[in-house]
N, C-alpha and C. Protein backbone atom coordinates (compact mmCIF):
# COMPACT_ATOMS: atom_id res chain seq x y z
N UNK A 1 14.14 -1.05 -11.50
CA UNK A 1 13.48 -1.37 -10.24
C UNK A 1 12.20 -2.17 -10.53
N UNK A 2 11.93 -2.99 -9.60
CA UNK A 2 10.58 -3.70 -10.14
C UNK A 2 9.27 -3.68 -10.05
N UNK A 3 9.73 -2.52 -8.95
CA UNK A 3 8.27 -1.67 -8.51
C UNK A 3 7.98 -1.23 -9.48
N UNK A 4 8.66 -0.35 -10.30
CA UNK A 4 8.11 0.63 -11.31
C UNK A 4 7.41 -0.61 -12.89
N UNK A 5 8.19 -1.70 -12.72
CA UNK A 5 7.98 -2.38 -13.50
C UNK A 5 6.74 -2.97 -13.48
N UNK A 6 6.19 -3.61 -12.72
CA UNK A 6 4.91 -4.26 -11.89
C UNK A 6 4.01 -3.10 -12.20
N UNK A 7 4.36 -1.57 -11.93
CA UNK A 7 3.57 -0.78 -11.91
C UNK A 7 2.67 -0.47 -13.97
N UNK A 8 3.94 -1.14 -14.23
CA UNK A 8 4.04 -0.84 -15.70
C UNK A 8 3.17 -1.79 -16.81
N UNK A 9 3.93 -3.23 -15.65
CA UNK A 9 2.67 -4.20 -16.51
C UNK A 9 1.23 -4.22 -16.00
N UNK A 10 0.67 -3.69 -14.96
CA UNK A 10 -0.23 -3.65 -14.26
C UNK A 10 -1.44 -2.03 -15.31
N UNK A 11 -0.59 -1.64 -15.60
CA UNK A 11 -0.86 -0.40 -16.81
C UNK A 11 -1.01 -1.09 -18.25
N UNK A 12 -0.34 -2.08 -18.44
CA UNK A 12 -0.32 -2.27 -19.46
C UNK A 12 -1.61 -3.27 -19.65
N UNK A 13 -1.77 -4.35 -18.52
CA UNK A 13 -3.13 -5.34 -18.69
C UNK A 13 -4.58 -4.77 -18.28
N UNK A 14 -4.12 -3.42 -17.79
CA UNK A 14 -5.63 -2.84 -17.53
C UNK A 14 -5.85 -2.49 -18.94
N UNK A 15 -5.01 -1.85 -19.78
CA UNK A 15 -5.60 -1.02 -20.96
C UNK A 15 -5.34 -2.19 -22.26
N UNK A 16 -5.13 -3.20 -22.12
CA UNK A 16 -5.28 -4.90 -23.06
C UNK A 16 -6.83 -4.98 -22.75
N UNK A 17 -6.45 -5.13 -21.80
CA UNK A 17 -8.79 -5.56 -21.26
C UNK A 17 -9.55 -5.04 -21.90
N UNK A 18 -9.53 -3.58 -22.33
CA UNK A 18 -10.19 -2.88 -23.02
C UNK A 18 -10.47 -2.54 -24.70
N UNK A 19 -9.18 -3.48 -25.12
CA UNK A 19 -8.67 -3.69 -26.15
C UNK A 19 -7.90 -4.73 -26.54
N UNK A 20 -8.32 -5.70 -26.46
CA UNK A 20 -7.70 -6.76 -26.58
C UNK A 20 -6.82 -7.19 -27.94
N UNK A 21 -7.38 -6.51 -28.85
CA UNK A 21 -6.47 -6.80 -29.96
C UNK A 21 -5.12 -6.54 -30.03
N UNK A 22 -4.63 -5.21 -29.23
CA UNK A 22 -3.91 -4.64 -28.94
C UNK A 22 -3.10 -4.64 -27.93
N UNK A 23 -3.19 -6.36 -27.51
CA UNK A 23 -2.28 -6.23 -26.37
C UNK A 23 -1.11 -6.31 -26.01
N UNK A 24 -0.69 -6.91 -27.43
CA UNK A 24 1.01 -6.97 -27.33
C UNK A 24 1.76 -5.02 -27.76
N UNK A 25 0.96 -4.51 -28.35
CA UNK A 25 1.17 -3.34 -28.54
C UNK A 25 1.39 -2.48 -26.85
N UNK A 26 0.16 -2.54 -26.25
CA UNK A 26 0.15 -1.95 -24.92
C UNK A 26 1.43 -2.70 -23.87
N UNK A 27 2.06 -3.70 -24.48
CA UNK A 27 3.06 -4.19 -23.54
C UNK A 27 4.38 -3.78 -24.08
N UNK A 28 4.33 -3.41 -25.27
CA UNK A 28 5.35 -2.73 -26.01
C UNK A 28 5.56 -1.51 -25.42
N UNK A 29 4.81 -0.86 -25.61
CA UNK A 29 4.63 0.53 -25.31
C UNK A 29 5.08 1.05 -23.66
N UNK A 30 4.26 0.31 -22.79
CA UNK A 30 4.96 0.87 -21.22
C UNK A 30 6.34 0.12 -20.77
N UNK A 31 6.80 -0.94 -21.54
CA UNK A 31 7.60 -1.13 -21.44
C UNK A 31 9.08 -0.44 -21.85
N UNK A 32 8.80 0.44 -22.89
CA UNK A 32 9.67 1.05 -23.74
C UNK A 32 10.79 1.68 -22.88
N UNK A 33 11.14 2.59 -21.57
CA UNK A 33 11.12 3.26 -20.81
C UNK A 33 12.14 2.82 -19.86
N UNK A 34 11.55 0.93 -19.90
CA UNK A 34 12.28 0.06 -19.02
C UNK A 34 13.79 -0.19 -19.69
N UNK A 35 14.67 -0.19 -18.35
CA UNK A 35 16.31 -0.97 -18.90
C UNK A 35 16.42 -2.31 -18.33
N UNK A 36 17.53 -2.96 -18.95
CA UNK A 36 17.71 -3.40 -17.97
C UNK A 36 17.04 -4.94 -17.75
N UNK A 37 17.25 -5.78 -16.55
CA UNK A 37 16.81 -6.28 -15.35
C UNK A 37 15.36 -5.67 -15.23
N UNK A 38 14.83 -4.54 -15.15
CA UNK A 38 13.62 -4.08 -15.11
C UNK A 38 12.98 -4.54 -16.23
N UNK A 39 12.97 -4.52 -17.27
CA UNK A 39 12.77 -4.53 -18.87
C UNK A 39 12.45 -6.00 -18.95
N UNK A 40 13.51 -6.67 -18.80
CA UNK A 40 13.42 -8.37 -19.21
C UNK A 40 12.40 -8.85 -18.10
N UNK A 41 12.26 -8.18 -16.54
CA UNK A 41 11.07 -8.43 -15.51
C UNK A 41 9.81 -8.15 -16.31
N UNK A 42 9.75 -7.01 -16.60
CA UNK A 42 8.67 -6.41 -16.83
C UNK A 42 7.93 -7.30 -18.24
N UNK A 43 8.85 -7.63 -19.01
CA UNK A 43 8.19 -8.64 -20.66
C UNK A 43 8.15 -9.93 -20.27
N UNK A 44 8.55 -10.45 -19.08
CA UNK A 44 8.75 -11.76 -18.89
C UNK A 44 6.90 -12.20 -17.49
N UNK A 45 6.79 -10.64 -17.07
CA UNK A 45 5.37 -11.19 -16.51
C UNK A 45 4.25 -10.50 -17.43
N UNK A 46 4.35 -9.42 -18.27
CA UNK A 46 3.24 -8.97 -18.67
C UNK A 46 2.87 -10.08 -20.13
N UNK A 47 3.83 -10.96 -20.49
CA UNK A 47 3.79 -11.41 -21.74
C UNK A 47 3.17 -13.25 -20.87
N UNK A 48 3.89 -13.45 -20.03
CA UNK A 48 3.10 -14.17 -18.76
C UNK A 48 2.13 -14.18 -18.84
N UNK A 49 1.39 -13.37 -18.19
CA UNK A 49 0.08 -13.38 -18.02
C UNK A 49 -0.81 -12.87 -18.99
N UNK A 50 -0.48 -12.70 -20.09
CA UNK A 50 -1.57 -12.74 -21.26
C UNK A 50 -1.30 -14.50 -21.49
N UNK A 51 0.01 -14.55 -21.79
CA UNK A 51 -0.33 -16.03 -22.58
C UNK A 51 -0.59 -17.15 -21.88
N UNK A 52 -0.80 -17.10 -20.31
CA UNK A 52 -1.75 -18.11 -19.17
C UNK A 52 -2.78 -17.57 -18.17
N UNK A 53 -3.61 -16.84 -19.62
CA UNK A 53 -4.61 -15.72 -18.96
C UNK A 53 -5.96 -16.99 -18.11
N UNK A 54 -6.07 -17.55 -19.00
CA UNK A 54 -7.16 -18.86 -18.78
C UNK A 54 -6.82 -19.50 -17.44
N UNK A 55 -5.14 -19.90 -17.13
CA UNK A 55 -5.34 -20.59 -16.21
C UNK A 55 -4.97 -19.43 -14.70
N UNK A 56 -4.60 -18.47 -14.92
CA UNK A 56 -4.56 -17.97 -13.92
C UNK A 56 -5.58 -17.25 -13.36
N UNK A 57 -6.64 -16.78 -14.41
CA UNK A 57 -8.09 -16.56 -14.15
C UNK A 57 -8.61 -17.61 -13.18
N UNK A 58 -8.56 -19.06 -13.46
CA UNK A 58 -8.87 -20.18 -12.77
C UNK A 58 -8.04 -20.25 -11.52
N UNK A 59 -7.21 -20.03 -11.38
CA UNK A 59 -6.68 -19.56 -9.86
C UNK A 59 -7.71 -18.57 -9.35
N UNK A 60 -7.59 -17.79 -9.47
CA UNK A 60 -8.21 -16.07 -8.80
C UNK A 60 -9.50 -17.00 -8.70
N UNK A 61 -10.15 -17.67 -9.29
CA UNK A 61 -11.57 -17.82 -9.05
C UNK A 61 -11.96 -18.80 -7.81
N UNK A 62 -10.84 -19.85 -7.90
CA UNK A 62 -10.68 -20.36 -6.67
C UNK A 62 -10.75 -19.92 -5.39
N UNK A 63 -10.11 -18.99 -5.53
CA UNK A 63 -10.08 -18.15 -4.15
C UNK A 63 -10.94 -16.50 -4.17
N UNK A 64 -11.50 -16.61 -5.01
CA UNK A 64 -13.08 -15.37 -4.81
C UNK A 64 -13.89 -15.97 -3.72
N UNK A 65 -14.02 -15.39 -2.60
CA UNK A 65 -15.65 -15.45 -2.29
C UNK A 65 -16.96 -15.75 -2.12
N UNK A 66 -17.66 -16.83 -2.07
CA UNK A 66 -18.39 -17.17 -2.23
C UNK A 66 -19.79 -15.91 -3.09
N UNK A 67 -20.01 -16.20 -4.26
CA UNK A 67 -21.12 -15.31 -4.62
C UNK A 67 -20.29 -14.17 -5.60
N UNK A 68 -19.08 -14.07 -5.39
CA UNK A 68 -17.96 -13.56 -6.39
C UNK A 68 -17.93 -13.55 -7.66
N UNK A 69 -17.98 -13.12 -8.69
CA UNK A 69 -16.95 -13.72 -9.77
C UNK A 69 -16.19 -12.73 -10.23
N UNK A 70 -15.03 -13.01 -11.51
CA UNK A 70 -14.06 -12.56 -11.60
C UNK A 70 -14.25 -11.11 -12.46
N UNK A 71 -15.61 -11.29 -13.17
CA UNK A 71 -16.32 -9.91 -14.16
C UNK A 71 -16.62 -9.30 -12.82
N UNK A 72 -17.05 -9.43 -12.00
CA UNK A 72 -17.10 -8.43 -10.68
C UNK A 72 -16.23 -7.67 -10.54
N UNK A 73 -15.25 -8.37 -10.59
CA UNK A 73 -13.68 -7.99 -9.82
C UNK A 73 -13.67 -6.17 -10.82
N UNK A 74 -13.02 -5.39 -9.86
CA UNK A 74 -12.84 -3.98 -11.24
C UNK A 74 -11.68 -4.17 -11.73
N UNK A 75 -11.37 -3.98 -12.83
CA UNK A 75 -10.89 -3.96 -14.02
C UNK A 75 -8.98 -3.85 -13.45
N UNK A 76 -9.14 -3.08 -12.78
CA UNK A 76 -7.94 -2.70 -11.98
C UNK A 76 -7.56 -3.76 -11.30
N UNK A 77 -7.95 -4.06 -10.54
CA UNK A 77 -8.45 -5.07 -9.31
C UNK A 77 -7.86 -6.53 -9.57
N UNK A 78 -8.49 -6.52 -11.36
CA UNK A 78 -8.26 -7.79 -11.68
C UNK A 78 -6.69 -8.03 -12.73
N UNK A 79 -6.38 -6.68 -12.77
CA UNK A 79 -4.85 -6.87 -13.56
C UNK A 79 -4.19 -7.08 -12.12
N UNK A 80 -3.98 -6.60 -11.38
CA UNK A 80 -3.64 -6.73 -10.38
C UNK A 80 -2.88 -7.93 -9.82
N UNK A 81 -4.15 -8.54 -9.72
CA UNK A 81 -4.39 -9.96 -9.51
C UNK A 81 -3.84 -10.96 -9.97
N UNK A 82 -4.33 -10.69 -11.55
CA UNK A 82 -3.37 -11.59 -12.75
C UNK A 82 -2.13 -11.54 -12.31
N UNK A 83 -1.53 -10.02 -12.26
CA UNK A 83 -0.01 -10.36 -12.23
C UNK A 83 0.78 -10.55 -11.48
N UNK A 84 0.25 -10.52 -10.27
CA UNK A 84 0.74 -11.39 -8.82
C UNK A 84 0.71 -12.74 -8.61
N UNK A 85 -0.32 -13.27 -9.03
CA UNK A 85 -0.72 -14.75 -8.82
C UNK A 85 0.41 -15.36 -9.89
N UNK A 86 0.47 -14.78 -11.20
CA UNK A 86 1.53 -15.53 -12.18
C UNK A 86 2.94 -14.96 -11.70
N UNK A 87 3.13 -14.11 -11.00
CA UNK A 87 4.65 -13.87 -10.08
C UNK A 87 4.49 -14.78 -8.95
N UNK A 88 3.15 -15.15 -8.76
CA UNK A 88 3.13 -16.01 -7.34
C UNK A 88 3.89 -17.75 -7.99
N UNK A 89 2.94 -18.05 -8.60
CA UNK A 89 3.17 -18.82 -9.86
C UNK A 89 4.53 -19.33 -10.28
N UNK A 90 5.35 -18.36 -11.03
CA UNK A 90 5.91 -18.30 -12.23
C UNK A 90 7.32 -17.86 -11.52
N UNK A 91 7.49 -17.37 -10.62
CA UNK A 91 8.75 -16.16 -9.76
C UNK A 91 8.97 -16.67 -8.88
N UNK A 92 9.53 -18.28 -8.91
CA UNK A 92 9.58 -18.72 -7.00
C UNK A 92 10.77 -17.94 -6.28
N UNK A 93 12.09 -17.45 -7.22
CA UNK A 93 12.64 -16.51 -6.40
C UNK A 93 12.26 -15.53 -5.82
N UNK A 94 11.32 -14.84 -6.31
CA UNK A 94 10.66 -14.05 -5.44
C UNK A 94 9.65 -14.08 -4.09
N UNK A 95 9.73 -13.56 -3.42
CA UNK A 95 9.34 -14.05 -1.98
C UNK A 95 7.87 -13.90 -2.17
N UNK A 96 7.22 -15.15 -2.08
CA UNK A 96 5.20 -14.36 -1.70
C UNK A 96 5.21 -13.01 -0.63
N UNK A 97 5.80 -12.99 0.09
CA UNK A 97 5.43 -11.93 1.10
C UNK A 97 5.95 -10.48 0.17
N UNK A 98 6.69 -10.13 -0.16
CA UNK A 98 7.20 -9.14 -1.51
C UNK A 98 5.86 -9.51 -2.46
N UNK A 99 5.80 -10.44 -3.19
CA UNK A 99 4.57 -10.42 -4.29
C UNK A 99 3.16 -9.69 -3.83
N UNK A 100 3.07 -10.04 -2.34
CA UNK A 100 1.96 -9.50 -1.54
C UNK A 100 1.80 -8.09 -1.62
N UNK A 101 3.27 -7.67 -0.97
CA UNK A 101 3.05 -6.52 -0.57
C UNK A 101 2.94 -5.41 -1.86
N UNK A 102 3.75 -5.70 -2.93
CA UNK A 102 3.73 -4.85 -3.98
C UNK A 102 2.35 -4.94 -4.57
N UNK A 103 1.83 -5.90 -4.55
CA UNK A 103 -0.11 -5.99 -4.99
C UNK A 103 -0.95 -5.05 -4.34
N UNK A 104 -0.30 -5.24 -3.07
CA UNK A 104 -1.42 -4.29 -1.96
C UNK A 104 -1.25 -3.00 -2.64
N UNK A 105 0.18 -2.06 -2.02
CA UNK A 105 0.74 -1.19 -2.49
C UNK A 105 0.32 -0.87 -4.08
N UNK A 106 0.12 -1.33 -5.20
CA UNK A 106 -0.67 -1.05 -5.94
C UNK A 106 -2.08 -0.57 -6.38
N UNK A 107 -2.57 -1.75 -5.17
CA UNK A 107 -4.06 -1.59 -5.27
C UNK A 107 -4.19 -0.61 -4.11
N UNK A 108 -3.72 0.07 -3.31
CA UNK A 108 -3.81 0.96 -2.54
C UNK A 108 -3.62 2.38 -3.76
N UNK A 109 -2.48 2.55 -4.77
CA UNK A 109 -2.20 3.50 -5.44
C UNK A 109 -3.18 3.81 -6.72
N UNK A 110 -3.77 2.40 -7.16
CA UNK A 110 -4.19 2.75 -8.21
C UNK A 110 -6.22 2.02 -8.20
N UNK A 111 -6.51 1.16 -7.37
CA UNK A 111 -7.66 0.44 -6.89
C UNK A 111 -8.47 1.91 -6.06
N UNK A 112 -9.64 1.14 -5.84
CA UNK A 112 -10.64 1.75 -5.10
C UNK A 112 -10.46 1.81 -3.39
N UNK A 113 -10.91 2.40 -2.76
CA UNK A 113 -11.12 2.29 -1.23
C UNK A 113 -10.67 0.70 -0.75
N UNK A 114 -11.17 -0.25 -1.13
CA UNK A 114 -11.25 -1.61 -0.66
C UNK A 114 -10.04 -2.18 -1.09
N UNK A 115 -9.72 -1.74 -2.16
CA UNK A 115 -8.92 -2.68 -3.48
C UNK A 115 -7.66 -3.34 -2.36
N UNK A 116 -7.51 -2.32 -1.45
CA UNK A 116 -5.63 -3.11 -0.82
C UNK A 116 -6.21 -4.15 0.14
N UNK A 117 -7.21 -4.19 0.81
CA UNK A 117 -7.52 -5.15 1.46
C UNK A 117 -8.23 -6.75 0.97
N UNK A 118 -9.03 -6.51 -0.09
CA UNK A 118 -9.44 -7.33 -1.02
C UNK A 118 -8.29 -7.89 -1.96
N UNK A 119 -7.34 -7.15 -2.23
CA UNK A 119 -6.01 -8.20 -2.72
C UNK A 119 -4.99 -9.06 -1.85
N UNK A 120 -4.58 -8.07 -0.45
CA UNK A 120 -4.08 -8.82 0.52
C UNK A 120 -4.86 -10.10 1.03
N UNK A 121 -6.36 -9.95 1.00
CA UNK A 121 -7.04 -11.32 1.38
C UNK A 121 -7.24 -12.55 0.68
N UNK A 122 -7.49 -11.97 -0.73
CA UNK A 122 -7.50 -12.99 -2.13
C UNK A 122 -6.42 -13.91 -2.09
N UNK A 123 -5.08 -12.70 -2.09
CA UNK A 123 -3.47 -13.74 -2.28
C UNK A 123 -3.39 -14.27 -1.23
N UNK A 124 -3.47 -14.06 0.22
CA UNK A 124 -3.57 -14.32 1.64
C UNK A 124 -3.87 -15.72 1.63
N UNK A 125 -4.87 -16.25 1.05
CA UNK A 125 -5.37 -17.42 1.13
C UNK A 125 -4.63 -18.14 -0.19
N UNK A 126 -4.39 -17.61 -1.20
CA UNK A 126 -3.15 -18.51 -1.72
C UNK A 126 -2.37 -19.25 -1.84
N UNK A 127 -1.64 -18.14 -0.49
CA UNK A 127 -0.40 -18.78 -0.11
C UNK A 127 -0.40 -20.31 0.32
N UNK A 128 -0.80 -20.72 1.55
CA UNK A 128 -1.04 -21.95 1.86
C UNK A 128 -1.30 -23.03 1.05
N UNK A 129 -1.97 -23.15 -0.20
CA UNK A 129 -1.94 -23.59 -1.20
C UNK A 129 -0.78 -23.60 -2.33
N UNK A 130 0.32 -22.78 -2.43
CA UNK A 130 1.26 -22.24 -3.45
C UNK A 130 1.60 -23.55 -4.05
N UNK A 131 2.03 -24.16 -3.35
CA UNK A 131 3.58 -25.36 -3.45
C UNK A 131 2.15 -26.17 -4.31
N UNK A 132 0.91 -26.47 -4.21
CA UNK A 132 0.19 -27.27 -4.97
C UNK A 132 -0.40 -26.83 -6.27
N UNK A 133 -0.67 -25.66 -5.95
CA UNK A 133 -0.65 -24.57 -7.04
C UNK A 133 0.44 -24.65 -8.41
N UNK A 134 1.93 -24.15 -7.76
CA UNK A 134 3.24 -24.04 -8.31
C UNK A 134 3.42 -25.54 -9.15
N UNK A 135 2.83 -26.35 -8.79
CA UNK A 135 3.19 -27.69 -9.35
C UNK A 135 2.12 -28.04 -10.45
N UNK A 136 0.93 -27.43 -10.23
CA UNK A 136 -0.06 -27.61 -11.30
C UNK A 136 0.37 -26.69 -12.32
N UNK A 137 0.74 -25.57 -11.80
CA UNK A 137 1.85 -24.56 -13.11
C UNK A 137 2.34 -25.07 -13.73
N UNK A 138 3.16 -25.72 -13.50
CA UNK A 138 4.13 -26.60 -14.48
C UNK A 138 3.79 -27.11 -15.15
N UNK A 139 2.43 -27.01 -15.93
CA UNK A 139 2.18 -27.64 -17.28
C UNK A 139 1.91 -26.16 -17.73
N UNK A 140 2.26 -24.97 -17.02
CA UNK A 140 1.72 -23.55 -17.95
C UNK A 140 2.36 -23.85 -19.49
């Protein structure tokens, strides 16, 4: 399932952040568990978004806030983020409105008070942009 998967790489780039040396290890590890369709999802965005950490950071920053930045963002907040925007990105079969909602739904489960509304608004404004976005990807 890809909920559980999302849930998995989203576990796995919070505890990379903290340890960066170790991040292909931490993607090893919650992945282990996974079969499947889940498994090849789950290594195909968490391995994603480490190795176009730079430019998808540069997305998210685009669309912060005025007065924002992305070391603001909590730690949670900002795996989050990463790995939606590079499913936003990277997953055109997948529907933005699904990419949305499983972000929220995350940051509702595992974020602060704010976290589901502050991700629905971040990606929110995204969208409209994607297709120009999706095309600047293509040199990921």
């Amino acid at each position: 399932m890809r909920r559980i998967a999302r849930e998995r790489v989203v576990q796995a780039l919070y505890a990379s952040e903290f340890h960066p040396e170790d991040a292909m290890g931490f993607i090893a590890e919650h992945g282990m568990e996974l079969e499947g369709e889940s498994r090849d999802f789950y290594f195909r965005l968490s391995r994603g978004v480490l190795e176009h950490a730079e430019r998808i950071d540069g997305v998210i920053r685009r669309f912060l806030k005025k007065g924002w930045t992305l070391e603001r963002v909590s730690s949670v907040d900002r795996a989050i983020l990463r790995m939606a925007v590079y499913e936003l990105l990277m997953e055109p079969e997948t529907p933005p409105a699904v990419v949305i909602n499983e972000a929220v739904e995350l940051a509702k489960a595992f974020g602060g008070d704010e976290s589901g509304r502050f991700i629905n608004g971040l990606l929110g404004s995204v969208i409209p942009k994607l297709d120009e976005l999706r095309a600047e990807a293509g040199t990921l």
